[in-house]
PDB file of N, CA and C in Angstrom:
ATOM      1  N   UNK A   1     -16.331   9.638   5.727  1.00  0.00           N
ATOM      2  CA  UNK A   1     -15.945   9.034   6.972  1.00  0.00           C
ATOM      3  C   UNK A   1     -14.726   8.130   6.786  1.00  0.00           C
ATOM      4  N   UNK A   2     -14.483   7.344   5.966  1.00  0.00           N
ATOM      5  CA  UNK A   2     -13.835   6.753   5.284  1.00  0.00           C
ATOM      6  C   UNK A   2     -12.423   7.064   4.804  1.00  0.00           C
ATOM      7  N   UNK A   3     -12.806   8.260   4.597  1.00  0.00           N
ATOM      8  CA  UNK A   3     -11.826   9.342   3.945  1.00  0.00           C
ATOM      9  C   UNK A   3     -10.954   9.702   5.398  1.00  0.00           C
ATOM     10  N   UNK A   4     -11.799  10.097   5.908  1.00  0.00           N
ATOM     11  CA  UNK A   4     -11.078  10.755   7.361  1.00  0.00           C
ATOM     12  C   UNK A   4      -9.935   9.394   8.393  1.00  0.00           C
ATOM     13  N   UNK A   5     -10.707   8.400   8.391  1.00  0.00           N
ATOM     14  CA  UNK A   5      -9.732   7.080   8.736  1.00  0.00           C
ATOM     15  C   UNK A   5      -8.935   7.110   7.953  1.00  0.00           C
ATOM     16  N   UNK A   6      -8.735   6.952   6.572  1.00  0.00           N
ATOM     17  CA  UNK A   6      -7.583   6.931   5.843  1.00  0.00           C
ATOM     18  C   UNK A   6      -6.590   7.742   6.090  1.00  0.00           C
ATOM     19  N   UNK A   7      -7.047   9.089   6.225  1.00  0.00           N
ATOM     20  CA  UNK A   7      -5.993   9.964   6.633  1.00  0.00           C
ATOM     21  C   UNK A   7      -5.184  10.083   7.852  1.00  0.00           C
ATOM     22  N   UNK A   8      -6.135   9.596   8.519  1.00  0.00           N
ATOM     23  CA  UNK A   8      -5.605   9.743  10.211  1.00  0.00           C
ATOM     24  C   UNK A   8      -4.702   8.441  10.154  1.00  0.00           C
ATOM     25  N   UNK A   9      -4.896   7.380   9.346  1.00  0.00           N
ATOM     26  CA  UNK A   9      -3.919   6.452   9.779  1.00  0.00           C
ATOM     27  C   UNK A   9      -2.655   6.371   9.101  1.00  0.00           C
ATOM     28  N   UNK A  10      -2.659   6.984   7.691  1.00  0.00           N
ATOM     29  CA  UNK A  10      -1.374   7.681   7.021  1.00  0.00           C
ATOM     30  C   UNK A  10      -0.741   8.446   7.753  1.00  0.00           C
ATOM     31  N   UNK A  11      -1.121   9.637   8.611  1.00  0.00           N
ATOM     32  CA  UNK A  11      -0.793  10.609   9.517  1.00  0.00           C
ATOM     33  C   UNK A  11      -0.378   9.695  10.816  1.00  0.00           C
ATOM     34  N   UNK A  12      -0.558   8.623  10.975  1.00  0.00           N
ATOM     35  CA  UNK A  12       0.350   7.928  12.193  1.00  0.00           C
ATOM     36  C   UNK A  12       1.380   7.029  11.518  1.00  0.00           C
ATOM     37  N   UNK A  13       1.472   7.129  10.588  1.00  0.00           N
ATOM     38  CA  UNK A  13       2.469   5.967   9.974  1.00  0.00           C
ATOM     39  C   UNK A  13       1.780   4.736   9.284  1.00  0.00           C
ATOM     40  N   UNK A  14       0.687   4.249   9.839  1.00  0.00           N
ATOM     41  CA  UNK A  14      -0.107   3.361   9.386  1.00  0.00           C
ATOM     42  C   UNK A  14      -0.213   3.062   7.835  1.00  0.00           C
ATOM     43  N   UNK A  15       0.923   3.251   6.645  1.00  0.00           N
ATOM     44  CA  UNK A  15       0.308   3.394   5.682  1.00  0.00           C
ATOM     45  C   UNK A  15      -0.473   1.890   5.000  1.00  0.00           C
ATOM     46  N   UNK A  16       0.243   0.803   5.936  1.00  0.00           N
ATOM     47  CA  UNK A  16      -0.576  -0.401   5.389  1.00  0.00           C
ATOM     48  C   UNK A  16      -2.151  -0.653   5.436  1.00  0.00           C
ATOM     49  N   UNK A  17      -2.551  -0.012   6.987  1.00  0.00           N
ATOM     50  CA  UNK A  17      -3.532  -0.627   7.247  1.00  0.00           C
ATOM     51  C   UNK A  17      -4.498   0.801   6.425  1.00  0.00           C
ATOM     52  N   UNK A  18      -4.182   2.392   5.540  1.00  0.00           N
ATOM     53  CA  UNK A  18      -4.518   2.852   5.123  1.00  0.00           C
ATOM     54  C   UNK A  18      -4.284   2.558   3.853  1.00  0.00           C
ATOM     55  N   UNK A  19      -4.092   1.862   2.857  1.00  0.00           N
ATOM     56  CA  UNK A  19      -4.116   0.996   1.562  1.00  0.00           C
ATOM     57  C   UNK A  19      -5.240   0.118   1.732  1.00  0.00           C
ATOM     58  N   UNK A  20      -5.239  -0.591   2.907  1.00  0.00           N
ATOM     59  CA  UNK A  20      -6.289  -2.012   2.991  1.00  0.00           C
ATOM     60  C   UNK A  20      -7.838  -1.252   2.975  1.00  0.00           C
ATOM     61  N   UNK A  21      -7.762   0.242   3.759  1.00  0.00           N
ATOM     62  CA  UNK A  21      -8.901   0.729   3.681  1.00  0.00           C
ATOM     63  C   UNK A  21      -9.240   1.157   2.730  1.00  0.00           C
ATOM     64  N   UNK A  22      -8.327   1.674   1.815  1.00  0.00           N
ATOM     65  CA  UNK A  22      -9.024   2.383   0.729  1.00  0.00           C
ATOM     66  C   UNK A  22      -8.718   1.222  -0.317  1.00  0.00           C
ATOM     67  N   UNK A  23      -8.383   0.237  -0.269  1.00  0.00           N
ATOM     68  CA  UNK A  23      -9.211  -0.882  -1.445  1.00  0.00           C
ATOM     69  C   UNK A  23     -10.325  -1.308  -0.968  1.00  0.00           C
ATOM     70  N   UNK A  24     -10.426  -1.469   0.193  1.00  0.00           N
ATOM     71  CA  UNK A  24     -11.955  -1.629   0.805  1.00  0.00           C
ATOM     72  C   UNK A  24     -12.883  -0.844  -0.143  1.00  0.00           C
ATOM     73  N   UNK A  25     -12.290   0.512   0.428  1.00  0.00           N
ATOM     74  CA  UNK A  25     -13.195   1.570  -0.209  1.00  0.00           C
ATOM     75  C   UNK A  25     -13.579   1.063  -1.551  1.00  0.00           C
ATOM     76  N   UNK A  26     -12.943   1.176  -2.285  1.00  0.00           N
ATOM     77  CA  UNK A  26     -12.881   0.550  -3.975  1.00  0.00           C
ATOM     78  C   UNK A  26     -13.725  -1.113  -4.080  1.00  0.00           C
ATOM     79  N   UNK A  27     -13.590  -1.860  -3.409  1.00  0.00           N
ATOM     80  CA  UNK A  27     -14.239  -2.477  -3.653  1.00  0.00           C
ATOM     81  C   UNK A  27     -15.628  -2.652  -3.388  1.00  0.00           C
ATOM     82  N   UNK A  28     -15.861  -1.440  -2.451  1.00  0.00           N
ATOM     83  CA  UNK A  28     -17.070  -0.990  -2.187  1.00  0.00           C
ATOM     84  C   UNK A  28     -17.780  -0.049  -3.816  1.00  0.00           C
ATOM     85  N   UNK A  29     -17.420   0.585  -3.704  1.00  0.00           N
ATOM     86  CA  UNK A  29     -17.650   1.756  -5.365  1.00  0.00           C
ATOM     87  C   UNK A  29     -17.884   0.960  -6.366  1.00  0.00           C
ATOM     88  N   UNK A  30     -16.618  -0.477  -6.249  1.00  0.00           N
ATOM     89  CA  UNK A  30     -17.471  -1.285  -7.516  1.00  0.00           C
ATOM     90  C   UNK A  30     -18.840  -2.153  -7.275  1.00  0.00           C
ATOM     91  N   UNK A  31     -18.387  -2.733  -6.376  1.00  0.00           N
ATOM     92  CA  UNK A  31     -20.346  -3.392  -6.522  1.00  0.00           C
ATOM     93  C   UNK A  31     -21.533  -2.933  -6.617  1.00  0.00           C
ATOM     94  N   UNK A  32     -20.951  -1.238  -5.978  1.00  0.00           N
ATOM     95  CA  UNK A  32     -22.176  -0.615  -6.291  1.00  0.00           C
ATOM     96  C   UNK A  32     -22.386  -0.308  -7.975  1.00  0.00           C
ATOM     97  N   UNK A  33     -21.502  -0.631  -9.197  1.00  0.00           N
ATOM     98  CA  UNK A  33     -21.241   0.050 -10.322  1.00  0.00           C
ATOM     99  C   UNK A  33     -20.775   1.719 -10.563  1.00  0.00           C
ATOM    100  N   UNK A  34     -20.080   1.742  -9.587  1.00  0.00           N
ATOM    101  CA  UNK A  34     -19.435   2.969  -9.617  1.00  0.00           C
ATOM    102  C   UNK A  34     -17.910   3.321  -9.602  1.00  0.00           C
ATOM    103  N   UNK A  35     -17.862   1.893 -11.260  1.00  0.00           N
ATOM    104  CA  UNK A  35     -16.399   2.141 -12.015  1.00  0.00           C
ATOM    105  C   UNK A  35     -15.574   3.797 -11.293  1.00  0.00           C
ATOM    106  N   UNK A  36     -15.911   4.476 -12.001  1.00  0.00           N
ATOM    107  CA  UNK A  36     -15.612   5.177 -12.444  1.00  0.00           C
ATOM    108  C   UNK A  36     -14.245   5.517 -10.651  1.00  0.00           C
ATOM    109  N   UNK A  37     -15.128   6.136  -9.867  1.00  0.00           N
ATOM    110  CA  UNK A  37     -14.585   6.305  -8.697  1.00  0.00           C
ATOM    111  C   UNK A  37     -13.713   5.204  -7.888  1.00  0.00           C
ATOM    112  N   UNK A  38     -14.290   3.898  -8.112  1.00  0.00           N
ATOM    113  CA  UNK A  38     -13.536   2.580  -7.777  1.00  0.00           C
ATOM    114  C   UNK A  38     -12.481   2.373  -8.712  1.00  0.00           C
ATOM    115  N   UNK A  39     -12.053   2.861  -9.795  1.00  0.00           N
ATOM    116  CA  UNK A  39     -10.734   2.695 -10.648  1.00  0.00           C
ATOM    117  C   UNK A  39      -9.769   4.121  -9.797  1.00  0.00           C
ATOM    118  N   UNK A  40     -10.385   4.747  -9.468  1.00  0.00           N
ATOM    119  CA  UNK A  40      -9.543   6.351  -8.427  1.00  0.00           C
ATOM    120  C   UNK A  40      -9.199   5.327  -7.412  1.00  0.00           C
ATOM    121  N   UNK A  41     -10.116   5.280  -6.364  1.00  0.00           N
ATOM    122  CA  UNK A  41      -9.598   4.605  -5.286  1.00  0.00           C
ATOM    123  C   UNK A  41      -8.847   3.727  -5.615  1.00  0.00           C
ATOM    124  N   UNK A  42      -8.964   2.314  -6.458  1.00  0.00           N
ATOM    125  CA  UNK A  42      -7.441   1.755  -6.175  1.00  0.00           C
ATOM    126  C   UNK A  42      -6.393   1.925  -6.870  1.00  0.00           C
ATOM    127  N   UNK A  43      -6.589   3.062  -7.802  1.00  0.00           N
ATOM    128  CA  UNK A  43      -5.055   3.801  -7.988  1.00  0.00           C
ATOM    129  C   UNK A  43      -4.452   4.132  -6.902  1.00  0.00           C
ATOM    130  N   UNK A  44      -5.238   5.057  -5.651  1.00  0.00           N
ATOM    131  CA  UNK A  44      -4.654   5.612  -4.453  1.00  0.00           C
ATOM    132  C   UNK A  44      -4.304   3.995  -3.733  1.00  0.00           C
ATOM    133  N   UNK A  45      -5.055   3.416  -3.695  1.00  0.00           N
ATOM    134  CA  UNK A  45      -4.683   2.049  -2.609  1.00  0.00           C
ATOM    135  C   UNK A  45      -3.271   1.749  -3.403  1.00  0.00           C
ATOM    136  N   UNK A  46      -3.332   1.551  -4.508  1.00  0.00           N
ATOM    137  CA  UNK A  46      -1.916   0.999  -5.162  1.00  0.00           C
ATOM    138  C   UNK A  46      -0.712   2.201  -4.786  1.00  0.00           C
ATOM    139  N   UNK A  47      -0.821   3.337  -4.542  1.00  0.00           N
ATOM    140  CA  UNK A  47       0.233   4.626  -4.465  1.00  0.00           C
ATOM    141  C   UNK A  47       0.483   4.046  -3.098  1.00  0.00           C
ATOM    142  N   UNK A  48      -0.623   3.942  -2.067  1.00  0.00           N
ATOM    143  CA  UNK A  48      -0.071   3.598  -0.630  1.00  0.00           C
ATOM    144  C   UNK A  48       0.301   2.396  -0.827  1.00  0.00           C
ATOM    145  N   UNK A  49       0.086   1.279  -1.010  1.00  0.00           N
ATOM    146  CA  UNK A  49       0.498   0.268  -0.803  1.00  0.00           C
ATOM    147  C   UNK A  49       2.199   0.135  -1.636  1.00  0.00           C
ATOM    148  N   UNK A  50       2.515   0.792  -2.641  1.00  0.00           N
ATOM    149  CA  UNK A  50       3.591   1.208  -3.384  1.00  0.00           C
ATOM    150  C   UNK A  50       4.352   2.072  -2.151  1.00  0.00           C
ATOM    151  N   UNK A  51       4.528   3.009  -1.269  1.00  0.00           N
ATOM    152  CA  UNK A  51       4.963   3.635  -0.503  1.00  0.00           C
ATOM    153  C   UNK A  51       5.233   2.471   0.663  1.00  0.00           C
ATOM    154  N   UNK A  52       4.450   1.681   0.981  1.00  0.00           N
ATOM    155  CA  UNK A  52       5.040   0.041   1.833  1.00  0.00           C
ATOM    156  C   UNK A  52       5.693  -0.766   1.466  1.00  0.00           C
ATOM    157  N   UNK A  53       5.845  -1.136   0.225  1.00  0.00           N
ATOM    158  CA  UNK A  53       6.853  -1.740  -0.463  1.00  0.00           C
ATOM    159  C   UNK A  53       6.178  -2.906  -0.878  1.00  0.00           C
ATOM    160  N   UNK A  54       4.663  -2.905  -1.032  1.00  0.00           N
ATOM    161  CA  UNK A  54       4.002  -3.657  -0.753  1.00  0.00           C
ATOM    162  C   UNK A  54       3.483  -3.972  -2.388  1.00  0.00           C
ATOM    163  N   UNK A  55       4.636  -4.259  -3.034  1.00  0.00           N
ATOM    164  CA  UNK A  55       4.743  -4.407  -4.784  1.00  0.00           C
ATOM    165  C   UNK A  55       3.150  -5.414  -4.932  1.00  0.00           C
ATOM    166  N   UNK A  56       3.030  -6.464  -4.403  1.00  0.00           N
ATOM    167  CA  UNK A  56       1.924  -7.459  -5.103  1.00  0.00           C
ATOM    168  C   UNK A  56       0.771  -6.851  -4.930  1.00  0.00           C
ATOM    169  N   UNK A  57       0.563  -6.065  -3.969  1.00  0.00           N
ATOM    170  CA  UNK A  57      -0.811  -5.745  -3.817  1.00  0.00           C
ATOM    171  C   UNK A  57      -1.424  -4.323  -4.300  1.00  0.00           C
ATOM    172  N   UNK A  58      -0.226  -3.745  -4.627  1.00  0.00           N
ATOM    173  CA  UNK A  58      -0.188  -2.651  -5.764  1.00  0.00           C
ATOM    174  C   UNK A  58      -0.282  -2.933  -6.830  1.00  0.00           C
ATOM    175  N   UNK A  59      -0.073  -3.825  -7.306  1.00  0.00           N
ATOM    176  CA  UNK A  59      -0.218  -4.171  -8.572  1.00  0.00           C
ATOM    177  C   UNK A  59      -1.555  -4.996  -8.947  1.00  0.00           C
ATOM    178  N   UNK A  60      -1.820  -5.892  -8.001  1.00  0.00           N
ATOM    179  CA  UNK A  60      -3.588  -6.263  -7.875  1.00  0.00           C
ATOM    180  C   UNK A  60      -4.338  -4.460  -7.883  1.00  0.00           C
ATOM    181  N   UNK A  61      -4.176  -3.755  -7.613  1.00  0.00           N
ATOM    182  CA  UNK A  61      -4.750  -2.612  -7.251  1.00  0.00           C
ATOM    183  C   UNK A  61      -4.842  -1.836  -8.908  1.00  0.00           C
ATOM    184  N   UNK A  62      -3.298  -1.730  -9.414  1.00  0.00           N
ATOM    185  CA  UNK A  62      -3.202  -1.091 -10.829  1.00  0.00           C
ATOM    186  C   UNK A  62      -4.235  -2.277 -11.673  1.00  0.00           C
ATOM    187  N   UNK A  63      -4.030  -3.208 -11.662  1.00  0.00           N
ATOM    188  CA  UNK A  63      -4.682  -4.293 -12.765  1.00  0.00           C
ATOM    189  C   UNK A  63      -6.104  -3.847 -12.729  1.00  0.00           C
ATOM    190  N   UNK A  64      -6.713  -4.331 -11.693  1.00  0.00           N
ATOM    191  CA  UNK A  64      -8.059  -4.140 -10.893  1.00  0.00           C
ATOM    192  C   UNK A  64      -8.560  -2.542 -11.948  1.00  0.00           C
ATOM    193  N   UNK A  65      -8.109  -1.524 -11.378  1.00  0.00           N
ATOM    194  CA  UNK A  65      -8.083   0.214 -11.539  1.00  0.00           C
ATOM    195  C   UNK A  65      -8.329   0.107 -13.413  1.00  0.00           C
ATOM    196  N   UNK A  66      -7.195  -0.843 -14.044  1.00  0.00           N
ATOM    197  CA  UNK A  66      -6.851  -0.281 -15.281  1.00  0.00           C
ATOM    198  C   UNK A  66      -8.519  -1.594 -16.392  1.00  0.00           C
ATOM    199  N   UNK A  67      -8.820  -2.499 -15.571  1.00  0.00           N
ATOM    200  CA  UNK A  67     -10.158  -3.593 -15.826  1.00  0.00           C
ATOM    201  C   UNK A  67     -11.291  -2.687 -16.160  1.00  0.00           C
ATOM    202  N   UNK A  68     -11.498  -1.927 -14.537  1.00  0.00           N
ATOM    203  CA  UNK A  68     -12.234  -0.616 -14.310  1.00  0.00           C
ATOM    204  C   UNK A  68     -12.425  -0.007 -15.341  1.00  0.00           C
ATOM    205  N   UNK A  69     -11.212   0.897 -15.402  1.00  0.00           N
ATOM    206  CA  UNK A  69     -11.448   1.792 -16.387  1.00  0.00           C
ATOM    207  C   UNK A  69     -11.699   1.637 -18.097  1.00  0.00           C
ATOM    208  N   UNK A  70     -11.370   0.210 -18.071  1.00  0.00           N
ATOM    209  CA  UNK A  70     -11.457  -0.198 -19.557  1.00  0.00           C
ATOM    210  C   UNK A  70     -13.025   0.237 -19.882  1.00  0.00           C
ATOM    211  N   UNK A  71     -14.034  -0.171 -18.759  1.00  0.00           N
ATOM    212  CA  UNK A  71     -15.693  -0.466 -18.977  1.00  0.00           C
ATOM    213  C   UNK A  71     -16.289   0.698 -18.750  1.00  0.00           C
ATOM    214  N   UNK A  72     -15.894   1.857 -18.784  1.00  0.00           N
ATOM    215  CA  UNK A  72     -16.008   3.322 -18.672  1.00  0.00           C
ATOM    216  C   UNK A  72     -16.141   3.945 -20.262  1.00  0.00           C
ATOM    217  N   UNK A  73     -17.778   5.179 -20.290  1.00  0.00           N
ATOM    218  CA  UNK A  73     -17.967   5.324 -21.513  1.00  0.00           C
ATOM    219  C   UNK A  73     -16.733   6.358 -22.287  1.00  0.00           C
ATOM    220  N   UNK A  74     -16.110   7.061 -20.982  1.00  0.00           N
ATOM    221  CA  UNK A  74     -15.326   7.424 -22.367  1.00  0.00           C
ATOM    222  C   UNK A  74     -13.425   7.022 -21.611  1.00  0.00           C
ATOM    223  N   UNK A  75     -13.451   6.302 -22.419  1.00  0.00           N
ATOM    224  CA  UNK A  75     -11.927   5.514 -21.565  1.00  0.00           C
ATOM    225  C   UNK A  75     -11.339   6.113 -22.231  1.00  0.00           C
ATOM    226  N   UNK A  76     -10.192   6.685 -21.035  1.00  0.00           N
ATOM    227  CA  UNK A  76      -8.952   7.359 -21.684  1.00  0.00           C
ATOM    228  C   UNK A  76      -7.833   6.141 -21.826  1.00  0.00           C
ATOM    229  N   UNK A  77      -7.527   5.396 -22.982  1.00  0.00           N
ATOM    230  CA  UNK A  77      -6.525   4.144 -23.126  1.00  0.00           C
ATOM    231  C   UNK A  77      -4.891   4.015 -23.034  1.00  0.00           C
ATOM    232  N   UNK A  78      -4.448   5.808 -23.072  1.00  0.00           N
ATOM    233  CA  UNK A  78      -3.208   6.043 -22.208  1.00  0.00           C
ATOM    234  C   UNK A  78      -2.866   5.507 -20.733  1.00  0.00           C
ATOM    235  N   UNK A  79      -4.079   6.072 -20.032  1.00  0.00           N
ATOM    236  CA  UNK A  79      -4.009   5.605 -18.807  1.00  0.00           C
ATOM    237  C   UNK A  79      -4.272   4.549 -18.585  1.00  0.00           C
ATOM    238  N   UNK A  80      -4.775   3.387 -19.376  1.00  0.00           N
ATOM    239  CA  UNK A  80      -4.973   2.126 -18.942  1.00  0.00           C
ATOM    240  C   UNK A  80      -3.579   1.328 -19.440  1.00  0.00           C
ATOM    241  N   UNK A  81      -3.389   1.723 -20.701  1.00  0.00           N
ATOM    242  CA  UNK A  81      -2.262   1.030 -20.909  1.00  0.00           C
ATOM    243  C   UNK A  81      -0.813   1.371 -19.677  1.00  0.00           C
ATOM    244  N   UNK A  82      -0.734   2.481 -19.933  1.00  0.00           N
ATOM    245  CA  UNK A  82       0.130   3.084 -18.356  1.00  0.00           C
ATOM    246  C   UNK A  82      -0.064   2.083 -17.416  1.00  0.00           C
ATOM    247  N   UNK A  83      -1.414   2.186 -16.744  1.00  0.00           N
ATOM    248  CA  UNK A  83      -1.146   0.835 -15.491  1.00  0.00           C
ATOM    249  C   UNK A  83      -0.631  -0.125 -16.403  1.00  0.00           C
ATOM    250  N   UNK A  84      -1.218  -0.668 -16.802  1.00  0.00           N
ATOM    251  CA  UNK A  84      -1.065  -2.775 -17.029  1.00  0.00           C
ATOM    252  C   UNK A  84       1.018  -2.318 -17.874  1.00  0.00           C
ATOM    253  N   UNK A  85       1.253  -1.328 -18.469  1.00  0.00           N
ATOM    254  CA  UNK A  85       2.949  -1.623 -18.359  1.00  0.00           C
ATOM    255  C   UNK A  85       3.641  -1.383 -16.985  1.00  0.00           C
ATOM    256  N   UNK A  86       3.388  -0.513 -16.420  1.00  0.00           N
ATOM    257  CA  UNK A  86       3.417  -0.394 -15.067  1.00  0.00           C
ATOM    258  C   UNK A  86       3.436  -2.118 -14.207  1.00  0.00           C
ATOM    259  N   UNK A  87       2.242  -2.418 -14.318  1.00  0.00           N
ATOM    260  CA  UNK A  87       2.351  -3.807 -13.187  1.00  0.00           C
ATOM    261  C   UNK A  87       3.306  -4.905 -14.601  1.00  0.00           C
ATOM    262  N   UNK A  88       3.728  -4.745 -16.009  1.00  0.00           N
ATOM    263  CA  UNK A  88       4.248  -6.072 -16.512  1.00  0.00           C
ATOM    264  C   UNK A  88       5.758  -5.457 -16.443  1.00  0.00           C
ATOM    265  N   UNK A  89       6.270  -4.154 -16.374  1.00  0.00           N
ATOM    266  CA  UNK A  89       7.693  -4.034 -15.577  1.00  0.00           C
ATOM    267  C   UNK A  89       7.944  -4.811 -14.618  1.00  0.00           C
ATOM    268  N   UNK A  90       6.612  -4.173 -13.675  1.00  0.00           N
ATOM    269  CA  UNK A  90       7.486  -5.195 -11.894  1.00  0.00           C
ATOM    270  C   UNK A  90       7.366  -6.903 -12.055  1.00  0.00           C
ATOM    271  N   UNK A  91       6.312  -7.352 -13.218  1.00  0.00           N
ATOM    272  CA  UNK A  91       6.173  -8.504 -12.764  1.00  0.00           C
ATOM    273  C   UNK A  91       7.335  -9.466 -13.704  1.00  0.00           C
ATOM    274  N   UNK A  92       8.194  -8.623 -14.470  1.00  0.00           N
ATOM    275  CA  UNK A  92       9.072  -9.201 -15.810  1.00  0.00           C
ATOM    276  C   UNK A  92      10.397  -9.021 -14.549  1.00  0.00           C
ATOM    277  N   UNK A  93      10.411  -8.048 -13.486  1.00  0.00           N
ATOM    278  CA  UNK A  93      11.344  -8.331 -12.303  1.00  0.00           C
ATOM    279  C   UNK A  93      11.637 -10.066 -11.539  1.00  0.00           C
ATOM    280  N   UNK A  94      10.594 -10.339 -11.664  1.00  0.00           N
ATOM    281  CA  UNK A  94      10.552 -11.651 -11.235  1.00  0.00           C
ATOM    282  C   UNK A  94      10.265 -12.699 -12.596  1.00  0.00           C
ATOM    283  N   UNK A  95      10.954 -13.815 -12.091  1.00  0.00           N
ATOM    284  CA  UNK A  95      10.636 -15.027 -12.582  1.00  0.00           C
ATOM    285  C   UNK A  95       9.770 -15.598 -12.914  1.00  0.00           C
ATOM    286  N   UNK A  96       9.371 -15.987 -11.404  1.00  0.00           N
ATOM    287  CA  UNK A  96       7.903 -16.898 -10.834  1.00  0.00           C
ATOM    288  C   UNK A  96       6.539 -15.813 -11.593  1.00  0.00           C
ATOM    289  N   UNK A  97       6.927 -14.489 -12.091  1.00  0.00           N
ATOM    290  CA  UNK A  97       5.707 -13.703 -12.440  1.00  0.00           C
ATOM    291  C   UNK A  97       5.951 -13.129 -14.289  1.00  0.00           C
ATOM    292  N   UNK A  98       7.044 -14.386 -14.724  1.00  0.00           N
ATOM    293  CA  UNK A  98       6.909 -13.503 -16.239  1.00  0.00           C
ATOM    294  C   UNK A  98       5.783 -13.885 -16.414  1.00  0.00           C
ATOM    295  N   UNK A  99       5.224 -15.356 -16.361  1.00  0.00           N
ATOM    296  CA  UNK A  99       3.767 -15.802 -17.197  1.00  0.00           C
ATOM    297  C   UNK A  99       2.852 -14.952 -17.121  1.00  0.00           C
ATOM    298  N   UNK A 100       2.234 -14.538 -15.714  1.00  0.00           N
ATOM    299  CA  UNK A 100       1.722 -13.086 -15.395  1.00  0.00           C
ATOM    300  C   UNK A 100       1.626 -12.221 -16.490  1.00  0.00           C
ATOM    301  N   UNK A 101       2.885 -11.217 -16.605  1.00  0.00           N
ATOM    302  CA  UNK A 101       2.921 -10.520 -17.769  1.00  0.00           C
ATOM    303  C   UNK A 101       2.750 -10.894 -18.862  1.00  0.00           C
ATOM    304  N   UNK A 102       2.706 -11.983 -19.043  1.00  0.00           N
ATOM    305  CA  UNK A 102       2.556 -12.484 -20.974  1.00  0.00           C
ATOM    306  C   UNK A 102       1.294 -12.607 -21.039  1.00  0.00           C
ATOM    307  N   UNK A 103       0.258 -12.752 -20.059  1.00  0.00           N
ATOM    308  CA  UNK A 103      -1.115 -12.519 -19.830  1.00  0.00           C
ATOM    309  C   UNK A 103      -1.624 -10.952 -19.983  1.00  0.00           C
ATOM    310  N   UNK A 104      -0.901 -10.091 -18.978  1.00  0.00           N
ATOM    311  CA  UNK A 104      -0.663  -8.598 -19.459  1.00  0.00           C
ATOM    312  C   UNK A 104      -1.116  -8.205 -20.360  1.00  0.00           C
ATOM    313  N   UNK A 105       0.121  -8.253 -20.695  1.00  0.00           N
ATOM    314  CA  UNK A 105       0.751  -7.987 -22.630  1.00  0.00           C
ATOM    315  C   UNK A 105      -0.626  -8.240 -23.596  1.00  0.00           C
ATOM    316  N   UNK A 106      -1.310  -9.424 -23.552  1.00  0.00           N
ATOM    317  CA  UNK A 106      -2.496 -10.023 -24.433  1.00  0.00           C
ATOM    318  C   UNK A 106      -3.196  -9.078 -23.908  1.00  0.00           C
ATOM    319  N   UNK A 107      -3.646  -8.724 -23.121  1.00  0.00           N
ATOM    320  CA  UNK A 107      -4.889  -8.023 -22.569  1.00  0.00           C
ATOM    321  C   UNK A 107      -4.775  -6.325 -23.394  1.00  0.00           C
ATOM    322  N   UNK A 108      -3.435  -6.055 -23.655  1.00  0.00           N
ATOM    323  CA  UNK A 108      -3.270  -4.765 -23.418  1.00  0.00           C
ATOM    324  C   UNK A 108      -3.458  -4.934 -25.423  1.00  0.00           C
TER     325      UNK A 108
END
């Protein structure tokens, strides 16, 4: 059902208020403990919200996705490292967000 709002509101242009839904979504998948699918969804929330220009909250989305997937039994660590360089590029763009990345960086 969920799925179907998302689409219909991408399909009107809506892509913001279809990012907000599908981190919804995701943050739904995780409380239930259902890593696995909640690290998918906010990869997709981060792709839409990336298509808005909507850099900070894509990148809460990659961080979030790449946390996820760390606690997964069989973690693929390409793809996690991928996000978290991914969000310490955009955040080494800014100033106010190197500290950010030097937090990153340790994690990774």
């Amino acid at each position: 059902m969920a799925e179907d709002a998302i689409k219909m509101l991408a399909e009107e242009g809506r892509i913001n208020q279809a990012a907000r839904l599908r981190k919804d979504v995701a943050e739904s998948f995780e409380q239930q403990y259902e890593f696995e699918v909640a690290a998918d969804e906010y990869i997709k929330a981060a792709a839409l919200f990336d298509m808005e220009e909507s850099t900070s909250f894509a990148n809460q989305c990659n961080v979030k996705a790449a946390d996820l997937m760390v606690m997964l039994k069989d973690v693929n660590f390409e793809n996690v490292i991928s996000l978290y360089e991914k969000v310490v590029t955009e955040y080494l763009k800014k100033d106010i967000l190197k500290g950010s990345a030097k937090t990153l960086v340790v994690k990774v």
